[in-house]
C-alpha atoms as a PDB file:
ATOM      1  CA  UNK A   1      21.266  -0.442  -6.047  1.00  0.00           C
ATOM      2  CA  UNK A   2      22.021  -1.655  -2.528  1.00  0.00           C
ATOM      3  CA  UNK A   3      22.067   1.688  -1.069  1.00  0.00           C
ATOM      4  CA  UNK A   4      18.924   3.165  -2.899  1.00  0.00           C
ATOM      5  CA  UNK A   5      16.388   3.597  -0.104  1.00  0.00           C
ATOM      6  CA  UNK A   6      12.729   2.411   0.713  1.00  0.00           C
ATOM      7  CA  UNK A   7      10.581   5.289   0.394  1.00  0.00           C
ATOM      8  CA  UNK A   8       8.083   5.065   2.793  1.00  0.00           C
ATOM      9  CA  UNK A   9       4.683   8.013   2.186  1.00  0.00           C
ATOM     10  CA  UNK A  10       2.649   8.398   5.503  1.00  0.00           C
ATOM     11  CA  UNK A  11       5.677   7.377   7.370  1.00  0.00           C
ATOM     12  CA  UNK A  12       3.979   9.207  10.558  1.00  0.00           C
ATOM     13  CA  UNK A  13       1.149   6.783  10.236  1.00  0.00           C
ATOM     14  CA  UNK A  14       0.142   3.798  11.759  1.00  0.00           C
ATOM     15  CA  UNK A  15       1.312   1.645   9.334  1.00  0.00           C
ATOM     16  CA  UNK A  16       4.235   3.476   7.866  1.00  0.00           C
ATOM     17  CA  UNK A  17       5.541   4.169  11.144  1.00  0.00           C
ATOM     18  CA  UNK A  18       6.092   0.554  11.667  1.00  0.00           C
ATOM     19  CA  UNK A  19       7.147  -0.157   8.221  1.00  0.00           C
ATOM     20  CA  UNK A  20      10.105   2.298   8.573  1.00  0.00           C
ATOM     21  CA  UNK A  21      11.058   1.290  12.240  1.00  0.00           C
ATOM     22  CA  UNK A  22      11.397  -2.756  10.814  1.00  0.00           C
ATOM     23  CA  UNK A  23      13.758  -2.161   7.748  1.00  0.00           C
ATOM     24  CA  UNK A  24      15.723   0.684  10.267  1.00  0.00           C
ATOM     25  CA  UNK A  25      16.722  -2.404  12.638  1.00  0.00           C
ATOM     26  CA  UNK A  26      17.292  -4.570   9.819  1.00  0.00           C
ATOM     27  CA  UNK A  27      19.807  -1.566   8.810  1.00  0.00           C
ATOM     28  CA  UNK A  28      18.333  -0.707   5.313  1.00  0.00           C
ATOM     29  CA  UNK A  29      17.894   2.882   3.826  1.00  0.00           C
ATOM     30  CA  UNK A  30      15.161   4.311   4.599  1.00  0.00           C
ATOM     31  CA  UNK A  31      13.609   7.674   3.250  1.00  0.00           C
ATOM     32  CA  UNK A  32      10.200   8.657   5.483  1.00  0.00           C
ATOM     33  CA  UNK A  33       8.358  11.243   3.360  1.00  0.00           C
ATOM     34  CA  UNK A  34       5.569  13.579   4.592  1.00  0.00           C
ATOM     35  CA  UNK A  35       4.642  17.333   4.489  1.00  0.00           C
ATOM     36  CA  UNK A  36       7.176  17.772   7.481  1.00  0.00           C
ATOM     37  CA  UNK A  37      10.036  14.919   6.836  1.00  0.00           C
ATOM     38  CA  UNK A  38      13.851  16.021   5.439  1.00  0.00           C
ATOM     39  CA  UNK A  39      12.078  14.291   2.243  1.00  0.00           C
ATOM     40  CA  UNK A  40       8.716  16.757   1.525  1.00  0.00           C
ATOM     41  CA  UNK A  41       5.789  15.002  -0.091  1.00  0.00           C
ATOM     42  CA  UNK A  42       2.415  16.379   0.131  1.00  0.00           C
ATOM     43  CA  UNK A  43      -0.722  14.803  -1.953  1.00  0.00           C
ATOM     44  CA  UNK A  44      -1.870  18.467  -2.615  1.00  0.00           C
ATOM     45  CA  UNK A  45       1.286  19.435  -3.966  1.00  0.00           C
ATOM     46  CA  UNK A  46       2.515  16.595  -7.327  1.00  0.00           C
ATOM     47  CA  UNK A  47       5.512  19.109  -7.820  1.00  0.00           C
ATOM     48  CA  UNK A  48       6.783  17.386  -4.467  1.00  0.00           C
ATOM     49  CA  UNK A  49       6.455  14.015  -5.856  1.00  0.00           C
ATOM     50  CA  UNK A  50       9.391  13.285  -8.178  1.00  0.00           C
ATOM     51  CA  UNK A  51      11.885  14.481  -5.954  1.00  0.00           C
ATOM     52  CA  UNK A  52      10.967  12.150  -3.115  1.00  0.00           C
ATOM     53  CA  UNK A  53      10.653   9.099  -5.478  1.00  0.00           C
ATOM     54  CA  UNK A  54      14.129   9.707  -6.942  1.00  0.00           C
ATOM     55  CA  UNK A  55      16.544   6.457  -7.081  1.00  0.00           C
ATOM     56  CA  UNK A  56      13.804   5.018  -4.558  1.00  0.00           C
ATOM     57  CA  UNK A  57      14.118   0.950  -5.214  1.00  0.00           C
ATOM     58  CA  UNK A  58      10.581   0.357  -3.621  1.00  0.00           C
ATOM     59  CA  UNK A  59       7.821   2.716  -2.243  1.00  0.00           C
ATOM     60  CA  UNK A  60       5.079   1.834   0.725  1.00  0.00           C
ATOM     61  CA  UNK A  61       2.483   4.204   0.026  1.00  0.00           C
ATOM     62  CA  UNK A  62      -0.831   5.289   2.272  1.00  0.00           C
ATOM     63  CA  UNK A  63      -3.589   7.621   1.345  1.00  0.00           C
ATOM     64  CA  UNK A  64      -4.447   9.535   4.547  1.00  0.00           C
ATOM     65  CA  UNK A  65      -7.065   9.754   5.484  1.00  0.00           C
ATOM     66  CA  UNK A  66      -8.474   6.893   3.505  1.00  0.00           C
ATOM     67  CA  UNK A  67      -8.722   5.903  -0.090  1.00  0.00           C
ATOM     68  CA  UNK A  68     -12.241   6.831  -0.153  1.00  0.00           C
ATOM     69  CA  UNK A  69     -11.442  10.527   0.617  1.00  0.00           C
ATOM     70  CA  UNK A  70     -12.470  12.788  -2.999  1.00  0.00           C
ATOM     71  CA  UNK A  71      -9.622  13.111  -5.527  1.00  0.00           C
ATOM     72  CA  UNK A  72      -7.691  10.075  -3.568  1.00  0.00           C
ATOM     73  CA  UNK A  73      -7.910   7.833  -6.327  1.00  0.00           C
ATOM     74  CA  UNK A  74      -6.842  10.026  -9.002  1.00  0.00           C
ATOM     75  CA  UNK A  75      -3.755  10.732  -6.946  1.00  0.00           C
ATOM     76  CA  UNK A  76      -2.944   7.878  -6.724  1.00  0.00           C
ATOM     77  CA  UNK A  77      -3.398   6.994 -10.060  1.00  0.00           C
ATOM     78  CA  UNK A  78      -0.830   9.787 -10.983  1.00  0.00           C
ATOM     79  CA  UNK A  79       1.490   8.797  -7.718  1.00  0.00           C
ATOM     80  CA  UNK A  80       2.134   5.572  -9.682  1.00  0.00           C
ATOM     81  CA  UNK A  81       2.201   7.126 -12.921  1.00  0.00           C
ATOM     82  CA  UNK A  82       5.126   9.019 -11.876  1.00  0.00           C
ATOM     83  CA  UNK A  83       6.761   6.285 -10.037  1.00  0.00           C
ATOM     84  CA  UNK A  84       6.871   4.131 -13.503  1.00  0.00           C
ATOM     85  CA  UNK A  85       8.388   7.098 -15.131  1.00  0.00           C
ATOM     86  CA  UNK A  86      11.115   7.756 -11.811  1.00  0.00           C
ATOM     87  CA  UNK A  87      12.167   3.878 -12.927  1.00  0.00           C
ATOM     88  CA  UNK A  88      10.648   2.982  -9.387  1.00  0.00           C
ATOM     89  CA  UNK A  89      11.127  -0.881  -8.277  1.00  0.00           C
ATOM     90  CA  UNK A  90       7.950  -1.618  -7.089  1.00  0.00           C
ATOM     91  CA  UNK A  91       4.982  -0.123  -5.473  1.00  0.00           C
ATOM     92  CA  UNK A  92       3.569  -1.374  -2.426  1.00  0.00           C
ATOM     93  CA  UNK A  93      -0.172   0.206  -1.750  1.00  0.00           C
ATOM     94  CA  UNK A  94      -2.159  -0.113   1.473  1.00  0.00           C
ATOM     95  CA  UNK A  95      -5.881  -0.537   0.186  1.00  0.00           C
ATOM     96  CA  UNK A  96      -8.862  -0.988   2.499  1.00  0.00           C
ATOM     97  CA  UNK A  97     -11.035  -3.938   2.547  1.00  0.00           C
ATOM     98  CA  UNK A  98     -14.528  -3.943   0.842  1.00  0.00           C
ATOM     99  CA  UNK A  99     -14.208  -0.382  -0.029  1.00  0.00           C
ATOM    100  CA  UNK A 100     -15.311   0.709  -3.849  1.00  0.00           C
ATOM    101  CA  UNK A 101     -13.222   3.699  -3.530  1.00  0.00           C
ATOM    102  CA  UNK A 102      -9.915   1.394  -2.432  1.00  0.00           C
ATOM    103  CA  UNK A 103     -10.586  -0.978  -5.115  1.00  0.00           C
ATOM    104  CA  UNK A 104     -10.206   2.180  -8.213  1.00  0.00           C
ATOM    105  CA  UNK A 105      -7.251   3.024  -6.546  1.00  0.00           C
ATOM    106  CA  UNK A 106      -5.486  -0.378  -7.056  1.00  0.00           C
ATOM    107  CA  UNK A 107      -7.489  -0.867 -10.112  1.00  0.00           C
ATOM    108  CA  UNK A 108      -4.996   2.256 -10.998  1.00  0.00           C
ATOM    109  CA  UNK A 109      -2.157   0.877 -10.014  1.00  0.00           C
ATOM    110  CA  UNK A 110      -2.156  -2.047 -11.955  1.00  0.00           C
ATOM    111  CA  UNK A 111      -2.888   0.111 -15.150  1.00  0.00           C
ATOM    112  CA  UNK A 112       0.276   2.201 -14.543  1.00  0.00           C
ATOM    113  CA  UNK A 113       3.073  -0.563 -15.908  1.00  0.00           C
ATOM    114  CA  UNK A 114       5.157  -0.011 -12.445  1.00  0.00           C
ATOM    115  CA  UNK A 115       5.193  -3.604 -10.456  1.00  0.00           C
ATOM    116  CA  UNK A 116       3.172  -3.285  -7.513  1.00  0.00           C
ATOM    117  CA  UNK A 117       2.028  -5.557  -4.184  1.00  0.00           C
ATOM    118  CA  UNK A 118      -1.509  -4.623  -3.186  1.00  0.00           C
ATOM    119  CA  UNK A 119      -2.371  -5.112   0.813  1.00  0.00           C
ATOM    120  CA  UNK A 120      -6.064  -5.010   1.126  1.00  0.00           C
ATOM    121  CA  UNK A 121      -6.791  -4.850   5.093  1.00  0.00           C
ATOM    122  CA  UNK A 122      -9.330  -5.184   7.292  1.00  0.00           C
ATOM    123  CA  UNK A 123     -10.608  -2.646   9.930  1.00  0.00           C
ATOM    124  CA  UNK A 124      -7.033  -2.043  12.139  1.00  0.00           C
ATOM    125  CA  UNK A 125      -7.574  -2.945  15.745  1.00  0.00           C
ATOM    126  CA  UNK A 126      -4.990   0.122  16.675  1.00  0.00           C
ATOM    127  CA  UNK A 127      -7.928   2.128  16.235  1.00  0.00           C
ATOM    128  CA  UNK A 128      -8.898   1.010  19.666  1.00  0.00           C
ATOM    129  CA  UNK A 129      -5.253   2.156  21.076  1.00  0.00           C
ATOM    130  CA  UNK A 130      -3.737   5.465  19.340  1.00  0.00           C
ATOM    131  CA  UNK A 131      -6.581   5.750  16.250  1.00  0.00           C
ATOM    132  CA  UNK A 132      -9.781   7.946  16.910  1.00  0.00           C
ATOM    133  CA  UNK A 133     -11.547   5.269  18.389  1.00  0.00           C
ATOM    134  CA  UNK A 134      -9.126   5.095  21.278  1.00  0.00           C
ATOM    135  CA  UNK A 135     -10.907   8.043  23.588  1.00  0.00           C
ATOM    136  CA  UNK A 136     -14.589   6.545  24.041  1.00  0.00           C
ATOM    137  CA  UNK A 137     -12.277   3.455  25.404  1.00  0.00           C
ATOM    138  CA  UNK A 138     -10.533   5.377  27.507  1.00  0.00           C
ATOM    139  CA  UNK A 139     -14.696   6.809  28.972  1.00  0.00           C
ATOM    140  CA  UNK A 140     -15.293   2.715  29.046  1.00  0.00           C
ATOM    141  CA  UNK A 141     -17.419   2.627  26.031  1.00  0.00           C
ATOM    142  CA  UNK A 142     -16.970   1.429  22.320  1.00  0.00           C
ATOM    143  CA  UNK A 143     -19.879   2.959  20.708  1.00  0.00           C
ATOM    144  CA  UNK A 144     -19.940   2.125  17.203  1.00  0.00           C
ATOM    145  CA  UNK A 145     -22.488   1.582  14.431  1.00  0.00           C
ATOM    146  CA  UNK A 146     -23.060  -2.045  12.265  1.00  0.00           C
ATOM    147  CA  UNK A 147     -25.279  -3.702  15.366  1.00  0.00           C
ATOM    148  CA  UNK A 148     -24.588  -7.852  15.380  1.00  0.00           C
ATOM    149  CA  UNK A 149     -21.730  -7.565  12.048  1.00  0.00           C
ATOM    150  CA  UNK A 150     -18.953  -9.542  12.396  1.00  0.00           C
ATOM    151  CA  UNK A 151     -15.649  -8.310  11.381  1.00  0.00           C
ATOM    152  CA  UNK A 152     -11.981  -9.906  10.890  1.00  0.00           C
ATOM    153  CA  UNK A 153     -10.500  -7.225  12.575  1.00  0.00           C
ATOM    154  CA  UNK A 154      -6.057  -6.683  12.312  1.00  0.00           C
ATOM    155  CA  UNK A 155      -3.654  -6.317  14.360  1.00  0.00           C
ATOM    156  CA  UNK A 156      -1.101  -3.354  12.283  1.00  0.00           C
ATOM    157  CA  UNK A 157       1.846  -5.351  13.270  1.00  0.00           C
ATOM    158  CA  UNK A 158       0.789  -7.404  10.999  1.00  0.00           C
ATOM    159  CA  UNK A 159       0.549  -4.976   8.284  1.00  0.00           C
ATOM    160  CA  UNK A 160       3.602  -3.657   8.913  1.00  0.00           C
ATOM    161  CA  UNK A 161       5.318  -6.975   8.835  1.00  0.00           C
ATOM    162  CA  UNK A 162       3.758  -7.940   5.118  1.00  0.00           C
ATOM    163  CA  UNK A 163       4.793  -4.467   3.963  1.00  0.00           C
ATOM    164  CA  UNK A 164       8.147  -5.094   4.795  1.00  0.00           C
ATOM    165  CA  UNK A 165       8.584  -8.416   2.917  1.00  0.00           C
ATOM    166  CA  UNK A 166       6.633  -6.897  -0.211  1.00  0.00           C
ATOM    167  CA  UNK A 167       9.127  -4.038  -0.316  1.00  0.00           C
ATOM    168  CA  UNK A 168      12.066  -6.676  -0.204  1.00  0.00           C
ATOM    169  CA  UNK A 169      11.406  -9.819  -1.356  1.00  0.00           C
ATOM    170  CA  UNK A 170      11.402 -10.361  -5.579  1.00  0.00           C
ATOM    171  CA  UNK A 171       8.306 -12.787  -4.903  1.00  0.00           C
ATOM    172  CA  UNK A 172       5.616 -10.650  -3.527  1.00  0.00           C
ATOM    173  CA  UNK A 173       5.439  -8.983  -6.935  1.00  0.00           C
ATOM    174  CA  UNK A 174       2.370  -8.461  -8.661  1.00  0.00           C
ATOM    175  CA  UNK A 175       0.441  -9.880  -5.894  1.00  0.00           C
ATOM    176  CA  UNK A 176      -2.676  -9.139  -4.177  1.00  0.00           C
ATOM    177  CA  UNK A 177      -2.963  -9.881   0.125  1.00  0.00           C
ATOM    178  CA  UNK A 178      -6.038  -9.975   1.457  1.00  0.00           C
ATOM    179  CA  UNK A 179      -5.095  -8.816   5.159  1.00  0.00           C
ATOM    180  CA  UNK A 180      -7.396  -9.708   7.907  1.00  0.00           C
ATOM    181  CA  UNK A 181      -7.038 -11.559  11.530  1.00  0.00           C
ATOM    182  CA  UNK A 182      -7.383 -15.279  12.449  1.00  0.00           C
ATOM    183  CA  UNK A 183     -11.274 -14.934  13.406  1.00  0.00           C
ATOM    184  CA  UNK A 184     -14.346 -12.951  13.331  1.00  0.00           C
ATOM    185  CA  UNK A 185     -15.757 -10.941  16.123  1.00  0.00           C
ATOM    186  CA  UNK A 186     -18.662  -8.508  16.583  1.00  0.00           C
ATOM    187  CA  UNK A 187     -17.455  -5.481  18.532  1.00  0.00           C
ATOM    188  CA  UNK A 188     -19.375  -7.063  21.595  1.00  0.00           C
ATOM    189  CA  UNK A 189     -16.492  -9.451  21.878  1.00  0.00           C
ATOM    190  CA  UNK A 190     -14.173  -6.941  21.022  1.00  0.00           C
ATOM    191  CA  UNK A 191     -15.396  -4.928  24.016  1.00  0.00           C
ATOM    192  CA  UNK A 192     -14.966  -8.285  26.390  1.00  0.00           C
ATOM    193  CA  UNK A 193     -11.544  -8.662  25.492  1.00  0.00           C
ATOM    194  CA  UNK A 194     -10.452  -5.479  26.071  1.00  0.00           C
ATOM    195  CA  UNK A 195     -12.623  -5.390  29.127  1.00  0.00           C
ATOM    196  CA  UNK A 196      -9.747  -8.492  30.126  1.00  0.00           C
ATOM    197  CA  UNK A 197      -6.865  -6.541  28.975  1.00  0.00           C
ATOM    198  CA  UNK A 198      -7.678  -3.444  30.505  1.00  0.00           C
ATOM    199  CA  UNK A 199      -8.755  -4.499  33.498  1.00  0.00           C
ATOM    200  CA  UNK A 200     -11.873  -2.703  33.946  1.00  0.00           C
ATOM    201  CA  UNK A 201     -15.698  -3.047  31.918  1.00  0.00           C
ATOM    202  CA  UNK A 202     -15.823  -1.581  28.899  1.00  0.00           C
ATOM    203  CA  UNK A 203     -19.105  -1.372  27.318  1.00  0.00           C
ATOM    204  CA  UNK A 204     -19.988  -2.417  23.621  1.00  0.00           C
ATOM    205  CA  UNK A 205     -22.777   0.897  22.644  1.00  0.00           C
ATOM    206  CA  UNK A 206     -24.812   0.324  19.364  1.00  0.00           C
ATOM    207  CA  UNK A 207     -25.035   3.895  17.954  1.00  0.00           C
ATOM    208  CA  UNK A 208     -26.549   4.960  14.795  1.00  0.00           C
ATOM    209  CA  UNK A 209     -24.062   6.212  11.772  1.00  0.00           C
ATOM    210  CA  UNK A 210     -25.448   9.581  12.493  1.00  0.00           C
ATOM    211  CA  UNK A 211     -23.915   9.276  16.264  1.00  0.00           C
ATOM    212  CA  UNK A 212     -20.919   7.491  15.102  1.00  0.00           C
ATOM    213  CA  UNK A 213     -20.420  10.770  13.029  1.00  0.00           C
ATOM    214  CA  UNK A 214     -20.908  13.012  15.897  1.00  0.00           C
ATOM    215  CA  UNK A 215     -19.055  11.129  18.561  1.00  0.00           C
ATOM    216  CA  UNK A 216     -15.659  11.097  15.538  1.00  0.00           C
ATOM    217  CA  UNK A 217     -16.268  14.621  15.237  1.00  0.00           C
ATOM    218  CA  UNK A 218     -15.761  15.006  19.217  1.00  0.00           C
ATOM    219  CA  UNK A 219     -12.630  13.244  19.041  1.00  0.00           C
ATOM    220  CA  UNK A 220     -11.535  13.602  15.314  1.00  0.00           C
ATOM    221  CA  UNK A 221     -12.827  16.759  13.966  1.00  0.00           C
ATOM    222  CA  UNK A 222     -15.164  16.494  10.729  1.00  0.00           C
ATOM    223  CA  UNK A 223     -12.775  15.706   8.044  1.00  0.00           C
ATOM    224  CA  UNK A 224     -11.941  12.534   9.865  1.00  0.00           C
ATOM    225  CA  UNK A 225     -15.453  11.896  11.025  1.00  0.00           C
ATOM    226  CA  UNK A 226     -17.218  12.810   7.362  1.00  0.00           C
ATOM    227  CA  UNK A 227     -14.057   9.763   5.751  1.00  0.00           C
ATOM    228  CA  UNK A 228     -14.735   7.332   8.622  1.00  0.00           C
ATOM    229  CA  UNK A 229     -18.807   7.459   8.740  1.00  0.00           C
ATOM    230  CA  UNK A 230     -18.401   6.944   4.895  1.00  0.00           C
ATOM    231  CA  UNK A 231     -16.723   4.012   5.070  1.00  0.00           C
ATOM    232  CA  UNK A 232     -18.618   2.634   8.197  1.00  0.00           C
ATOM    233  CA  UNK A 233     -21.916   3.013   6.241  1.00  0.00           C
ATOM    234  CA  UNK A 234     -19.748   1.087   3.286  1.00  0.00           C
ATOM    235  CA  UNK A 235     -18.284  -1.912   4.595  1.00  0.00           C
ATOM    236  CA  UNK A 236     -20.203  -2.523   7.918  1.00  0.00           C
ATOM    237  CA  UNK A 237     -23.151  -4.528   6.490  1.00  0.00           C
ATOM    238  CA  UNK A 238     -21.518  -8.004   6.691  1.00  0.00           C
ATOM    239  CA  UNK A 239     -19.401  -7.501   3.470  1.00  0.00           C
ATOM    240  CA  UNK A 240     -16.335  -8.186   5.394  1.00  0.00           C
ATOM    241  CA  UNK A 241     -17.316 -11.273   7.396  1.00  0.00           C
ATOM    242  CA  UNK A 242     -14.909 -13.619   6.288  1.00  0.00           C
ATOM    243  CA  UNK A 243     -11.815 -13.657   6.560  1.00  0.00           C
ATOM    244  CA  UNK A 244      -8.717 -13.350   4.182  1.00  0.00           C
ATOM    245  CA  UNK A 245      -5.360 -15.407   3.622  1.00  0.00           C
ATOM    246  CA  UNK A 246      -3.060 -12.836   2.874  1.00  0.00           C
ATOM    247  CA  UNK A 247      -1.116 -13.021   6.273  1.00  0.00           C
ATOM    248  CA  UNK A 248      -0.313 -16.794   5.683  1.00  0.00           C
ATOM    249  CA  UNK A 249       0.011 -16.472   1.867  1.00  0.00           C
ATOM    250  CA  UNK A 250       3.126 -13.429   2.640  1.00  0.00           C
ATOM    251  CA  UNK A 251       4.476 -14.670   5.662  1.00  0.00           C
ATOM    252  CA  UNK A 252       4.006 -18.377   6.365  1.00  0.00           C
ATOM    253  CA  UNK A 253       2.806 -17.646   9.685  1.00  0.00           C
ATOM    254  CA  UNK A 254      -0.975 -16.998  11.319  1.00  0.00           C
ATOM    255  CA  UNK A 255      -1.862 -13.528  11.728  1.00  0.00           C
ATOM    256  CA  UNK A 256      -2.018 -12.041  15.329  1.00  0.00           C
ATOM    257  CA  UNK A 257      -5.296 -12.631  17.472  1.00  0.00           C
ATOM    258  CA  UNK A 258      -7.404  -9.368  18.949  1.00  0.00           C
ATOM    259  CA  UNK A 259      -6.758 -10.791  22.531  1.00  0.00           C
ATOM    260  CA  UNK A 260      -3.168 -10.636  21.959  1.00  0.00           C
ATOM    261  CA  UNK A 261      -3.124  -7.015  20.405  1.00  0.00           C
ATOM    262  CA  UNK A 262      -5.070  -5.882  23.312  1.00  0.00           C
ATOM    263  CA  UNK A 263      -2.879  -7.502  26.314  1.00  0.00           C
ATOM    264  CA  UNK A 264       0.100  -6.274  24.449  1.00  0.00           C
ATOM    265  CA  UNK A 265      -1.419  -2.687  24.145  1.00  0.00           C
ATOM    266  CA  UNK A 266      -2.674  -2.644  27.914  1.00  0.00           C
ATOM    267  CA  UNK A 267       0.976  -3.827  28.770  1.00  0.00           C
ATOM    268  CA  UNK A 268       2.431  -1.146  27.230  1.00  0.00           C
ATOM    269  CA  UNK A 269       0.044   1.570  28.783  1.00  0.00           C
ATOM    270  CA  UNK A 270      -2.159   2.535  25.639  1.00  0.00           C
ATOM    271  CA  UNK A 271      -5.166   2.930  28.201  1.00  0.00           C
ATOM    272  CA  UNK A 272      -3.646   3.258  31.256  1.00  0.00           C
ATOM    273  CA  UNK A 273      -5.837   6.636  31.890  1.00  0.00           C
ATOM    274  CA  UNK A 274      -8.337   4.149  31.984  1.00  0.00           C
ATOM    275  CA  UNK A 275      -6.416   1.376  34.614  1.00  0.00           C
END
């Protein structure tokens, strides 16, 4: 089985992207999946499932845009359905944190039989740098809804690194990772440390859901903005103001700080329109 290959779906994403790019330098197969990869695999098509799960040993999947999208669960219910029946290793699904809609969908992967590792994450902090989030920083503004909530927001290199070791390591099976960062901030502080890291003010708006929907529609279109108010309106209420182990529990290590995500991403010139 040693050269069966990690199948990663949503390997263009944020997440899968970095999934595939860690077990490429540590020179394991990888197969990247999507509606345009060598390996087809489209959610609206199940015919292209089989074919891309074949003699997989492990699979990271992601539901774009977001579990709560309508019919996402029962995808992914039948995603892991047929993985059990393609004799697939394990099952590694990224699930959101505090979401009802995310919770049914690893709800169904526990009831399919295949072994699975479940990565429940917080709100990414890439959506700052290359999500939809990224142009209002780039106009000096975060405007975003949830007033004085506090959230444990993650760095995706961290996601990306638990991923990894729940695809390849027999002891991350069956297990559940709560994924968030090492403290909680309100996106006031967020705004101050990227105002740091930048280099120039960037100021924290309290907007309404309504706006949040029309200022993601600017910059998303409406499919995105319709997912993303949804979830907003979900989880922003102070739900998610705590903050999880599953960083430590999967790696041994702490999980990456916001400040650190956001001099990194300055360095490497995710705003530098705005420099």
């Amino acid at each position: 089985m040693t050269d069966n290959p990690y199948l990663i779906i949503g390997a263009t994403g944020k997440t899968g992207r970095r999934v595939a790019q860690r077990l490429d330098a540590r020179k394991m197969p990888v197969r990247r999946a999507s509606r345009t990869a060598p390996t087809p695999f489209d959610w609206d098509k199940p015919e292209t499932w089989e074919a891309a799960l074949e003699g997989a040993r492990a699979a990271y999947v992601t539901y774009f845009p977001d579990l709560a999208f309508p019919g996402a669960v029962e995808r992914v219910a039948k995603l892991a359905e047929t993985a059990r029946a393609a004799g697939l290793g394990r099952l590694v699904l990224l699930s959101g944190r505090g979401e009802h809609h995310a919770r049914l969908g690893e709800e169904a992967v526990r009831a399919s039989g295949v072994e699975y590792t479940l990565i429940r994450a917080a709100w990414f902090a890439q959506n700052f740098s290359e999500g939809y989030l990224r142009a209002p920083i780039l106009d000096g503004v975060m405007p975003m809804p949830g007033g004085a909530v506090q959230e444990p927001i993650i760095d995706v290199e961290d996601i990306a690194d638990v991923a990894v070791a729940a695809l390849t390591e027999p002891r991350h099976a069956n297990m559940l990772y709560e994924v968030t960062g090492p403290r909680l901030l309100g996106f006031a502080d967020m705004a101050a440390i990227l105002s740091e890291a930048i280099g120039r003010d960037i100021a924290y708006l309290p907007i309404s859901f309504e706006a949040f929907h029309a200022s993601l529609s600017q910059n998303g279109g409406t499919f995105v903005a319709d997912v993303f108010t949804a979830i907003a309106r979900e989880t922003l209420d102070g739900r998610n103001a705590c903050l999880g182990t599953g960083v430590v529990e999967a790696l041994g290590r702490a999980p990456r700080d916001f400040a650190d995500f956001a001099r990194v991403a300055a360095q490497a010139g995710a705003w530098r329109a705005a420099a």
